[in-house]
PDB file of N, CA and C in Angstrom:
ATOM      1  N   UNK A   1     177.685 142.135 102.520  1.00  0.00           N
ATOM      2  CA  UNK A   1     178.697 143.089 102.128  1.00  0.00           C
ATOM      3  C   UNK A   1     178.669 143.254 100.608  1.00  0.00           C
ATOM      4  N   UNK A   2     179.243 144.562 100.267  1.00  0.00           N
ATOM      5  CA  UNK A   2     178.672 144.877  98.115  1.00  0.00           C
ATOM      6  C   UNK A   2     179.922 143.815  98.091  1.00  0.00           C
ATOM      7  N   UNK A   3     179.513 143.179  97.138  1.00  0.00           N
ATOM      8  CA  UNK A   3     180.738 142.654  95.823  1.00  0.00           C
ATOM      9  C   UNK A   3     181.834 142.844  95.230  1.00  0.00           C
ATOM     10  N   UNK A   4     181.265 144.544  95.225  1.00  0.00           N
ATOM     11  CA  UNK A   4     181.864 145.617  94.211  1.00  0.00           C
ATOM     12  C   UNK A   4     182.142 146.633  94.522  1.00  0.00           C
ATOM     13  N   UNK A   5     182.803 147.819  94.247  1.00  0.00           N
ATOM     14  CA  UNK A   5     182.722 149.266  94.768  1.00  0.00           C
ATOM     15  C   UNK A   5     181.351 149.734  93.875  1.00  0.00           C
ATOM     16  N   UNK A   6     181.009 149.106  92.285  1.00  0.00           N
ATOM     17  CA  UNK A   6     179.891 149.461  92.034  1.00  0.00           C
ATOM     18  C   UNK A   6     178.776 149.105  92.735  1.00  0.00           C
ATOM     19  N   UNK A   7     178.588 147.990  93.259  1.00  0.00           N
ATOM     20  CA  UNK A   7     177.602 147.632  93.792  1.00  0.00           C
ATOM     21  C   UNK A   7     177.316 148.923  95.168  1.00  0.00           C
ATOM     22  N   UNK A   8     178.324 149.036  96.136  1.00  0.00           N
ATOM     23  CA  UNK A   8     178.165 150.109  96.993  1.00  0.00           C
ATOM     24  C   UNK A   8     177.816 151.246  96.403  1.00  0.00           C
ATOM     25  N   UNK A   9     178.935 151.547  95.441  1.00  0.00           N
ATOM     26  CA  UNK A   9     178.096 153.128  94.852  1.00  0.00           C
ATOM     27  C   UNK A   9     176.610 153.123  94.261  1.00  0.00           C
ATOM     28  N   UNK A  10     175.928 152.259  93.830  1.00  0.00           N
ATOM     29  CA  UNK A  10     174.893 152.142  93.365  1.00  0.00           C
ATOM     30  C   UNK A  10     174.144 152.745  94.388  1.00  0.00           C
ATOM     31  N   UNK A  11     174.111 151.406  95.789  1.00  0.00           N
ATOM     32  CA  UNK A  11     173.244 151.564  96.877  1.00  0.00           C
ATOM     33  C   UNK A  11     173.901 153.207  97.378  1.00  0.00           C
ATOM     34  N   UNK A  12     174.692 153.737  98.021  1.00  0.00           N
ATOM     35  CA  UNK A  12     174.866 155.165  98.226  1.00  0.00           C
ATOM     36  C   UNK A  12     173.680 156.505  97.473  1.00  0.00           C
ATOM     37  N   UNK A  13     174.397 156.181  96.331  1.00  0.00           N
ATOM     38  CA  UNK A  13     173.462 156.928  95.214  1.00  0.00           C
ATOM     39  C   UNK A  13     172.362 156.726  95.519  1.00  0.00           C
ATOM     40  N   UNK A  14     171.861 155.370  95.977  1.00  0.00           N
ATOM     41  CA  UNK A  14     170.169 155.199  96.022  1.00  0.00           C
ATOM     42  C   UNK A  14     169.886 155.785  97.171  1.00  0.00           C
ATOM     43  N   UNK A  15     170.591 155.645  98.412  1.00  0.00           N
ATOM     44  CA  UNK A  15     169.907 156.606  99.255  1.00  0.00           C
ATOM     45  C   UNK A  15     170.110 157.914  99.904  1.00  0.00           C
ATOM     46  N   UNK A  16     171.540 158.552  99.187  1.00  0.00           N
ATOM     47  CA  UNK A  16     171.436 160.179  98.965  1.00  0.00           C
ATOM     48  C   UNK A  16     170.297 160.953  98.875  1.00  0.00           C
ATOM     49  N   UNK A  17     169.294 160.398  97.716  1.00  0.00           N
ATOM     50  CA  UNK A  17     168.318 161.388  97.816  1.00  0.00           C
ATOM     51  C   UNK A  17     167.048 161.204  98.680  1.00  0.00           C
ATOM     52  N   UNK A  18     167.250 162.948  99.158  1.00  0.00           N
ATOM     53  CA  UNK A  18     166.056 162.891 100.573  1.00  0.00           C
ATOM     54  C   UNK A  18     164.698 162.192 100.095  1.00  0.00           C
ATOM     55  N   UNK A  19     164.295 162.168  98.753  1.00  0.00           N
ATOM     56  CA  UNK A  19     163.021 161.452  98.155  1.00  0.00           C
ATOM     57  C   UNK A  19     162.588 159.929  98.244  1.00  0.00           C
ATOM     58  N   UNK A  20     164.434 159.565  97.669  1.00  0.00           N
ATOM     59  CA  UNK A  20     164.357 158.295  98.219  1.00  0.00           C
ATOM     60  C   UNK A  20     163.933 157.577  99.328  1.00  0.00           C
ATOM     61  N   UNK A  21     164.630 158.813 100.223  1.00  0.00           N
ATOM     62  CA  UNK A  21     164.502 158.509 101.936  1.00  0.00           C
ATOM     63  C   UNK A  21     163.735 158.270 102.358  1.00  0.00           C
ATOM     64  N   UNK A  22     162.495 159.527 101.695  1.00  0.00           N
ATOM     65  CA  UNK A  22     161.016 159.611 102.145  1.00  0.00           C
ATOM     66  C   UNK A  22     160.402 158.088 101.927  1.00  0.00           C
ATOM     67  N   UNK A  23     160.696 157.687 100.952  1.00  0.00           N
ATOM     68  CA  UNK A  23     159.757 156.385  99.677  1.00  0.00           C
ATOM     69  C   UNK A  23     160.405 155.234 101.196  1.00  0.00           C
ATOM     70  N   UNK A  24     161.516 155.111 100.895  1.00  0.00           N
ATOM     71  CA  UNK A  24     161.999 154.285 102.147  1.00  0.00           C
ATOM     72  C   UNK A  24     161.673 154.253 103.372  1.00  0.00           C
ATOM     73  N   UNK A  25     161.122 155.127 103.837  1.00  0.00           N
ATOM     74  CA  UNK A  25     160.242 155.485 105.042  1.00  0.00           C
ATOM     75  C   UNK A  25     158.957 154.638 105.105  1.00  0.00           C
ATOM     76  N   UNK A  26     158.366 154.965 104.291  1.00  0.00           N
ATOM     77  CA  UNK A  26     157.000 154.651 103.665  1.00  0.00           C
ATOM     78  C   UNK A  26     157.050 152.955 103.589  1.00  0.00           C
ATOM     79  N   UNK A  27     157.576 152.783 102.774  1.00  0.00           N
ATOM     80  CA  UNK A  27     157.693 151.103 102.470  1.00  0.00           C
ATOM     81  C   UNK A  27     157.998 150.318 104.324  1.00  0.00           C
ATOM     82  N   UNK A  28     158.419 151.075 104.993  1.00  0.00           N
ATOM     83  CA  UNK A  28     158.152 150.631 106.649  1.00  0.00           C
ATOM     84  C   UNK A  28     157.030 150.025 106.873  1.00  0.00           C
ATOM     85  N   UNK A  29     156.085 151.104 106.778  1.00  0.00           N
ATOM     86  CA  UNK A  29     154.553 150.813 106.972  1.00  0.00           C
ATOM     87  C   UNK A  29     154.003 149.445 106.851  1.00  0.00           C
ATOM     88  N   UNK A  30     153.845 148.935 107.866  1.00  0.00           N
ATOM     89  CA  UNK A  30     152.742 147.603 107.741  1.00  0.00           C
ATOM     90  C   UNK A  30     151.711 147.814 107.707  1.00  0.00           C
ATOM     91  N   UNK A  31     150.806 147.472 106.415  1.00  0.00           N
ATOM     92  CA  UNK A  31     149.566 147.247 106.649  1.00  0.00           C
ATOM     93  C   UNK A  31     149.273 148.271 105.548  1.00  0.00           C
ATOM     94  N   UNK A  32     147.767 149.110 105.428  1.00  0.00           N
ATOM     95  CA  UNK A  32     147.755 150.174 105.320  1.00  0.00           C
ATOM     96  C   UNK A  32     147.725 150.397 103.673  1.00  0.00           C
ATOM     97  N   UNK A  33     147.954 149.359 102.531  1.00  0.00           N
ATOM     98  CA  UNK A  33     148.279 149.484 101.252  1.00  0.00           C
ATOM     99  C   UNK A  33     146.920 149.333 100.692  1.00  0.00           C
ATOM    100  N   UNK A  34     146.333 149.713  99.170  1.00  0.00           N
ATOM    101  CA  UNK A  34     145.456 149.918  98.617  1.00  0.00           C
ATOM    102  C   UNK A  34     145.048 148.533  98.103  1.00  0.00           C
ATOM    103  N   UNK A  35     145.970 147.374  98.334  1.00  0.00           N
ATOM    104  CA  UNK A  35     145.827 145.854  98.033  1.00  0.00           C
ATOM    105  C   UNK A  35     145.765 145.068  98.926  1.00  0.00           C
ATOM    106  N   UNK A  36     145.637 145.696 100.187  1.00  0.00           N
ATOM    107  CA  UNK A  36     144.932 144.903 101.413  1.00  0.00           C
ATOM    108  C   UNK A  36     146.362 143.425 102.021  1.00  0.00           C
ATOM    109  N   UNK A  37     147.286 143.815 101.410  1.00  0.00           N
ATOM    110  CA  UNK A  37     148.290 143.417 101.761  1.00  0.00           C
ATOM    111  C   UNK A  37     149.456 143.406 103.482  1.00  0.00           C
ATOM    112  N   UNK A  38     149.350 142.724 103.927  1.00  0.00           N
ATOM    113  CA  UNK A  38     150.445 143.067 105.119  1.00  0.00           C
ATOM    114  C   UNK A  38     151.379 144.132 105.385  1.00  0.00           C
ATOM    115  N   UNK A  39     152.191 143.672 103.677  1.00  0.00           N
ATOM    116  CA  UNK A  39     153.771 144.447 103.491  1.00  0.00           C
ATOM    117  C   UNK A  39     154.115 145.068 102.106  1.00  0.00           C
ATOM    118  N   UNK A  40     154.784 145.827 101.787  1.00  0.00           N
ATOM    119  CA  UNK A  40     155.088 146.659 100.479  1.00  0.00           C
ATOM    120  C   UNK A  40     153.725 147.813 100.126  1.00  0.00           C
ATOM    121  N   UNK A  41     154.021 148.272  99.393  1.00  0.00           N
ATOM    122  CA  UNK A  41     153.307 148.925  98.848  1.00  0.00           C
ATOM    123  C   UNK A  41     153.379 149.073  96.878  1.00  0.00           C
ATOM    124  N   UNK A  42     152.382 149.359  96.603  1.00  0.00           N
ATOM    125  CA  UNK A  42     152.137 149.489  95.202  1.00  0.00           C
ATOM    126  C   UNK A  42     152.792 151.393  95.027  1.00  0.00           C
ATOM    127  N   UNK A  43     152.758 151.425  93.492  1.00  0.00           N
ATOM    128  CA  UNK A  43     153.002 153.064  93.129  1.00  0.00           C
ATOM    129  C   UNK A  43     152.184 153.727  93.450  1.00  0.00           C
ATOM    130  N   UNK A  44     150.924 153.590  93.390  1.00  0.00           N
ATOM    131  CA  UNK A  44     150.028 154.080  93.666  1.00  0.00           C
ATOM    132  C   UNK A  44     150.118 154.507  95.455  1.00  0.00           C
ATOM    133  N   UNK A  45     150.205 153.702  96.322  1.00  0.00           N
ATOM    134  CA  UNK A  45     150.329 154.367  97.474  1.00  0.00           C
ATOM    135  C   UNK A  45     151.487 155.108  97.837  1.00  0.00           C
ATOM    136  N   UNK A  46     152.805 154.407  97.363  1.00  0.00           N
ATOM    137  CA  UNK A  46     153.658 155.673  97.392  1.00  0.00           C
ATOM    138  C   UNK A  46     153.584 156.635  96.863  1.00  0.00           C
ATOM    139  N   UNK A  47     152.603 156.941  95.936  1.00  0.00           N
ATOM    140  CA  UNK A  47     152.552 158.463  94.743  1.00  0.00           C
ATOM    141  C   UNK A  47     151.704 158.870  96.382  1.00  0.00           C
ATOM    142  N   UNK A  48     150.518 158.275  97.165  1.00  0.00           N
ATOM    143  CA  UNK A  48     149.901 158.801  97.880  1.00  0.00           C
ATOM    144  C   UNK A  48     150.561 159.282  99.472  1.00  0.00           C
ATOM    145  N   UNK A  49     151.550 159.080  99.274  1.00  0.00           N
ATOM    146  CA  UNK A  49     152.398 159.088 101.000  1.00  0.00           C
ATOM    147  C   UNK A  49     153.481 160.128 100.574  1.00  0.00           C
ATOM    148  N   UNK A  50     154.301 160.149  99.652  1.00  0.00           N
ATOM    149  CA  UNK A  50     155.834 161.149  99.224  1.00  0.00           C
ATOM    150  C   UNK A  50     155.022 162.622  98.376  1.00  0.00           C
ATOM    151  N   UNK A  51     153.960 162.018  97.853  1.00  0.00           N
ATOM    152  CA  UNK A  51     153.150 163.376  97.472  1.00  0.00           C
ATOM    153  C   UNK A  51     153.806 163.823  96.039  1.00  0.00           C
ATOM    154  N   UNK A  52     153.670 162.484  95.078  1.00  0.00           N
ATOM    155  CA  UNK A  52     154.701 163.083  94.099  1.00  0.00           C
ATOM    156  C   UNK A  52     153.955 162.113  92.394  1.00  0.00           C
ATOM    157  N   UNK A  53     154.475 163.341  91.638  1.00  0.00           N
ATOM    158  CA  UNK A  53     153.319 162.438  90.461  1.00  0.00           C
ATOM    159  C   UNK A  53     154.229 160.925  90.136  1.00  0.00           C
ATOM    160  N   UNK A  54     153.227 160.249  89.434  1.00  0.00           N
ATOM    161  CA  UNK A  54     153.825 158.974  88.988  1.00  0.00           C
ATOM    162  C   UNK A  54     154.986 158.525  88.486  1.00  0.00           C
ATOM    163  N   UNK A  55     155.235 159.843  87.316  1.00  0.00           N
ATOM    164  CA  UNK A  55     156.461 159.453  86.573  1.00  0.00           C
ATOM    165  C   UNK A  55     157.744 160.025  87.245  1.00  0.00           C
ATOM    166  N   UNK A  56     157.458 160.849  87.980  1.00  0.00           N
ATOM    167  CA  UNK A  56     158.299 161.020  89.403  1.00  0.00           C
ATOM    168  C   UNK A  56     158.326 159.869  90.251  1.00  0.00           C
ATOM    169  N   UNK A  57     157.698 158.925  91.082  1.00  0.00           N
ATOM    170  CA  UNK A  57     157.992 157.906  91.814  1.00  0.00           C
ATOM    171  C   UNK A  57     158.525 156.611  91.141  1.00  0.00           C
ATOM    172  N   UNK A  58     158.264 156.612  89.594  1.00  0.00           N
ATOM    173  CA  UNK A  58     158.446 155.664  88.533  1.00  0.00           C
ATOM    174  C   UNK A  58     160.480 155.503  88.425  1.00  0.00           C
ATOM    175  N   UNK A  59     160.770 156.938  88.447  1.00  0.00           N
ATOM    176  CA  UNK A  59     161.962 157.452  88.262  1.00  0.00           C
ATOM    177  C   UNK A  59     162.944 156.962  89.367  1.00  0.00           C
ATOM    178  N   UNK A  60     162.374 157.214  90.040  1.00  0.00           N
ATOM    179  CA  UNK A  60     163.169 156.623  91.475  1.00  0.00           C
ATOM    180  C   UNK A  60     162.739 155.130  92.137  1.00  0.00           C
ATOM    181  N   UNK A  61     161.617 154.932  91.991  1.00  0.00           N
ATOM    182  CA  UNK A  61     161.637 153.399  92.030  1.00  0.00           C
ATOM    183  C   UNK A  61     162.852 152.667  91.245  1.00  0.00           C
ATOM    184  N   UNK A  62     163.021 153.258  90.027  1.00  0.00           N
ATOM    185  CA  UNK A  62     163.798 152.143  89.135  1.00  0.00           C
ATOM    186  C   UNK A  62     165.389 152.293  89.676  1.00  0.00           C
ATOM    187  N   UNK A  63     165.892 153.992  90.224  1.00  0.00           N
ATOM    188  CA  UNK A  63     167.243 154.146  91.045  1.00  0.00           C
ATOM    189  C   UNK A  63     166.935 152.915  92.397  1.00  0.00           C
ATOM    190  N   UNK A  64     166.160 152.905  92.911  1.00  0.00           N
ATOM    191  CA  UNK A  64     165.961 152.208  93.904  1.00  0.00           C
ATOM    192  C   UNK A  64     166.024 150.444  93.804  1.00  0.00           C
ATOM    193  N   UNK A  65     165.821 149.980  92.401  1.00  0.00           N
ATOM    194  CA  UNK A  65     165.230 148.390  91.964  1.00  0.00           C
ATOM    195  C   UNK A  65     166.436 148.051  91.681  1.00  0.00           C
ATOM    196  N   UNK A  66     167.561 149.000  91.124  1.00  0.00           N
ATOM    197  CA  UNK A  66     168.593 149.105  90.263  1.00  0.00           C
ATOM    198  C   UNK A  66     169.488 148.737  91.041  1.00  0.00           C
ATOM    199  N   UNK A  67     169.141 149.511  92.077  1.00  0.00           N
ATOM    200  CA  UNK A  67     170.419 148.977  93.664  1.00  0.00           C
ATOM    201  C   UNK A  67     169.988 147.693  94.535  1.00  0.00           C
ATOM    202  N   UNK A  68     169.060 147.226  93.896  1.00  0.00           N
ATOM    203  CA  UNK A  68     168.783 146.464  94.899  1.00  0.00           C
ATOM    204  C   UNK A  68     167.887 146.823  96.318  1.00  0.00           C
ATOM    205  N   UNK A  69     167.796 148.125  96.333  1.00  0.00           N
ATOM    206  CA  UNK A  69     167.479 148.334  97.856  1.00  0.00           C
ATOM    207  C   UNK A  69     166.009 147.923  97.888  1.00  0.00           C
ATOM    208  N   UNK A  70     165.203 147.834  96.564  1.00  0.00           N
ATOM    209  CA  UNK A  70     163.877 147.387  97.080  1.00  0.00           C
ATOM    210  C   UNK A  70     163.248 146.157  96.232  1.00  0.00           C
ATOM    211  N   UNK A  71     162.928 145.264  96.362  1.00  0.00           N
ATOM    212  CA  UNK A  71     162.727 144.328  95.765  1.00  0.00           C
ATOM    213  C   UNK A  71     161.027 144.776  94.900  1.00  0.00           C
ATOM    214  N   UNK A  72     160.768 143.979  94.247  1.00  0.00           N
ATOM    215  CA  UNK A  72     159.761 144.416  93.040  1.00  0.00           C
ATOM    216  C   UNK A  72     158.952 143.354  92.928  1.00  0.00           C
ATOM    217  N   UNK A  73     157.526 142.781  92.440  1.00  0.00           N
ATOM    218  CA  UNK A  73     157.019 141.939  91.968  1.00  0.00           C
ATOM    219  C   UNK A  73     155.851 142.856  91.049  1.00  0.00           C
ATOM    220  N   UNK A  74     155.472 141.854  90.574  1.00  0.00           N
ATOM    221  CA  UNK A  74     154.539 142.212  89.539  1.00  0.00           C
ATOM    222  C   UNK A  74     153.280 141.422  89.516  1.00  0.00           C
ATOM    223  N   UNK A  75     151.909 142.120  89.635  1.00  0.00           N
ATOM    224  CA  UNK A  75     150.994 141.469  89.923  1.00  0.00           C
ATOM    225  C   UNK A  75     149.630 142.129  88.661  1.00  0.00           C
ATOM    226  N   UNK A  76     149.730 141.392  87.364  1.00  0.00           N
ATOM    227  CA  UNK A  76     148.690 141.845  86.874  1.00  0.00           C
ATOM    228  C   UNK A  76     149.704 143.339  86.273  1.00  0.00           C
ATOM    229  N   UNK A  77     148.823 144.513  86.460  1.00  0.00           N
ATOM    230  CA  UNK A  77     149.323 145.740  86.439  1.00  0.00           C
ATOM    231  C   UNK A  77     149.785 146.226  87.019  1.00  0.00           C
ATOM    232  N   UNK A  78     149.669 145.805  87.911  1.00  0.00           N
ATOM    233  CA  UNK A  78     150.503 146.480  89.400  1.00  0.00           C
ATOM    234  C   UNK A  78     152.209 146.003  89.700  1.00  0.00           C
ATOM    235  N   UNK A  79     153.070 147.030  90.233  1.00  0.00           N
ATOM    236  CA  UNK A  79     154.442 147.055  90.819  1.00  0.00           C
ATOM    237  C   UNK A  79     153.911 146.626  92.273  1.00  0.00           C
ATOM    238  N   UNK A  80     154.324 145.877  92.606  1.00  0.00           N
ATOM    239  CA  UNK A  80     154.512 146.042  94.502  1.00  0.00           C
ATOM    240  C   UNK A  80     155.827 145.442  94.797  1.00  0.00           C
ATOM    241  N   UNK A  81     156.261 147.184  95.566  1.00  0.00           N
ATOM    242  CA  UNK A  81     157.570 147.163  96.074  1.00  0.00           C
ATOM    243  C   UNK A  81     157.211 147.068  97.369  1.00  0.00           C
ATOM    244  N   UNK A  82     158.997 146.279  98.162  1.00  0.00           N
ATOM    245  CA  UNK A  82     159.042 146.330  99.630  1.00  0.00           C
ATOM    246  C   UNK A  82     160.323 146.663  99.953  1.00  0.00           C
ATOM    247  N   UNK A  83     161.132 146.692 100.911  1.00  0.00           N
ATOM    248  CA  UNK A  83     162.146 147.394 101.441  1.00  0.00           C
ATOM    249  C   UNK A  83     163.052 145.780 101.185  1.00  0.00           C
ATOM    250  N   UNK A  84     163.777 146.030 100.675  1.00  0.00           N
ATOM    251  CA  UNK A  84     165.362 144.503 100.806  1.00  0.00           C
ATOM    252  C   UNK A  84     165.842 144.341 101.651  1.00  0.00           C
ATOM    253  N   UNK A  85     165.506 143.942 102.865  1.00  0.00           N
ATOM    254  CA  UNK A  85     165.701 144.444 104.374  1.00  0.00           C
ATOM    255  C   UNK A  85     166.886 143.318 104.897  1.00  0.00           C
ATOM    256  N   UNK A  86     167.314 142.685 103.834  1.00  0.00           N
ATOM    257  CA  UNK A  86     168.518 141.833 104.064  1.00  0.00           C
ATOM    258  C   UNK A  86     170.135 142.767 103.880  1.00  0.00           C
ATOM    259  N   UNK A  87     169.575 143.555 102.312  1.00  0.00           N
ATOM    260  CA  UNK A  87     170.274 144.008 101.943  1.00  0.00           C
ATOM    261  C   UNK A  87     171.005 145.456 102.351  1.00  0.00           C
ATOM    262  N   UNK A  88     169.676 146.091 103.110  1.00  0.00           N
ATOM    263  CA  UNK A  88     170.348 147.176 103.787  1.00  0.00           C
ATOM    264  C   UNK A  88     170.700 146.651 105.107  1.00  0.00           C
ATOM    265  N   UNK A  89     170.411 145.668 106.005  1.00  0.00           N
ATOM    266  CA  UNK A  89     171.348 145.504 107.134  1.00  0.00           C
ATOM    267  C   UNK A  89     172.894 145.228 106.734  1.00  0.00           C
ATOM    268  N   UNK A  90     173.253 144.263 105.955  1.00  0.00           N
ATOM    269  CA  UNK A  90     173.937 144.242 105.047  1.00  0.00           C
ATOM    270  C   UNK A  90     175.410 145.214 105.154  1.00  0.00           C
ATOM    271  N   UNK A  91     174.546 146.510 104.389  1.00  0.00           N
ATOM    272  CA  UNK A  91     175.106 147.511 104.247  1.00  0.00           C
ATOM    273  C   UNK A  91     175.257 148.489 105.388  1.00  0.00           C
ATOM    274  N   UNK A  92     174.310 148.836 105.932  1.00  0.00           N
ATOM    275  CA  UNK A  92     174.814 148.968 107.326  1.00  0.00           C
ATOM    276  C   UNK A  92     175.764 148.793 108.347  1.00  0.00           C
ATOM    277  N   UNK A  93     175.960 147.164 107.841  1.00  0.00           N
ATOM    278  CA  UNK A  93     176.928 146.306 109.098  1.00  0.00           C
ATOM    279  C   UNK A  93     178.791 146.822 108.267  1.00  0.00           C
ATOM    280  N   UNK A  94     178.201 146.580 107.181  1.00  0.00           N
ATOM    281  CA  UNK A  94     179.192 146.994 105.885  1.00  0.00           C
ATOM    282  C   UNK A  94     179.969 148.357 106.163  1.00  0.00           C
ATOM    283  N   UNK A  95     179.158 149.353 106.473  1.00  0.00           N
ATOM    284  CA  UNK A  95     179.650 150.691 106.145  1.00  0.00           C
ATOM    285  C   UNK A  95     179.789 151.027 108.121  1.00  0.00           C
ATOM    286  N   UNK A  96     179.297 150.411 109.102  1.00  0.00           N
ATOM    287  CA  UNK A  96     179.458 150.541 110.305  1.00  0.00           C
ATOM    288  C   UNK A  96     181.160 149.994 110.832  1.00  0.00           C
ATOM    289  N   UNK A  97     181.866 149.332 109.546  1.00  0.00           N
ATOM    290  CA  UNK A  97     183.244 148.466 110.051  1.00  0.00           C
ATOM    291  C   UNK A  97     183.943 149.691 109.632  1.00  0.00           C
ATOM    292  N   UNK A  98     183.525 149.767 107.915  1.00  0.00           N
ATOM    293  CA  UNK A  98     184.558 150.640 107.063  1.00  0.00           C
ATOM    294  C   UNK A  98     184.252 152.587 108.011  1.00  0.00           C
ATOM    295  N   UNK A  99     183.828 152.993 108.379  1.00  0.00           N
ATOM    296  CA  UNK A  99     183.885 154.154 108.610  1.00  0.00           C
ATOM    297  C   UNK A  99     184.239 154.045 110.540  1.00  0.00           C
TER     298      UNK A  99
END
């Protein structure tokens, strides 16, 4: 459950936009990443799945890191994001009482 009403508005805001949605979609995907990885994906494959330039997916990754909704590591040069899949059940269970 958020903490905060900021903490909720954050996550809201993060997934209002249909772009987001898309990126969130994507990060589903098992398998399938340009790092031969199981789970997450790098920028690079999400620039290749939402169809959108870098500093466009850069932009919304960080609305997205900001809320929490996707967790981040750093490998070398590379971002690899994955879905916070604690955090949106979470919110889910959260916003399934209150509404």
């Amino acid at each position: 459950m958020p903490e905060s009403a900021a903490e909720l508005d954050r996550f809201l805001h993060a997934i209002a936009d249909p772009t987001r949605r898309r990126i969130l979609e994507a990060l589903k995907e098992k398998g399938g990443n340009s790092l031969g990885k199981d789970t997450g994906l790098c920028a690079f494959d999400i620039e290749q799945r939402v169809k959108l330039a870098q500093p466009t997916i850069s932009h919304h990754m960080r609305i997205l890191e900001k809320a929490s909704v996707v967790l981040v590591s750093r490998e070398g040069h590379w971002h690899w994001y994955r879905r916070n899949e604690r955090l949106l059940s979470q919110m889910m269970r959260y916003l399934k009482k209150q509404l």
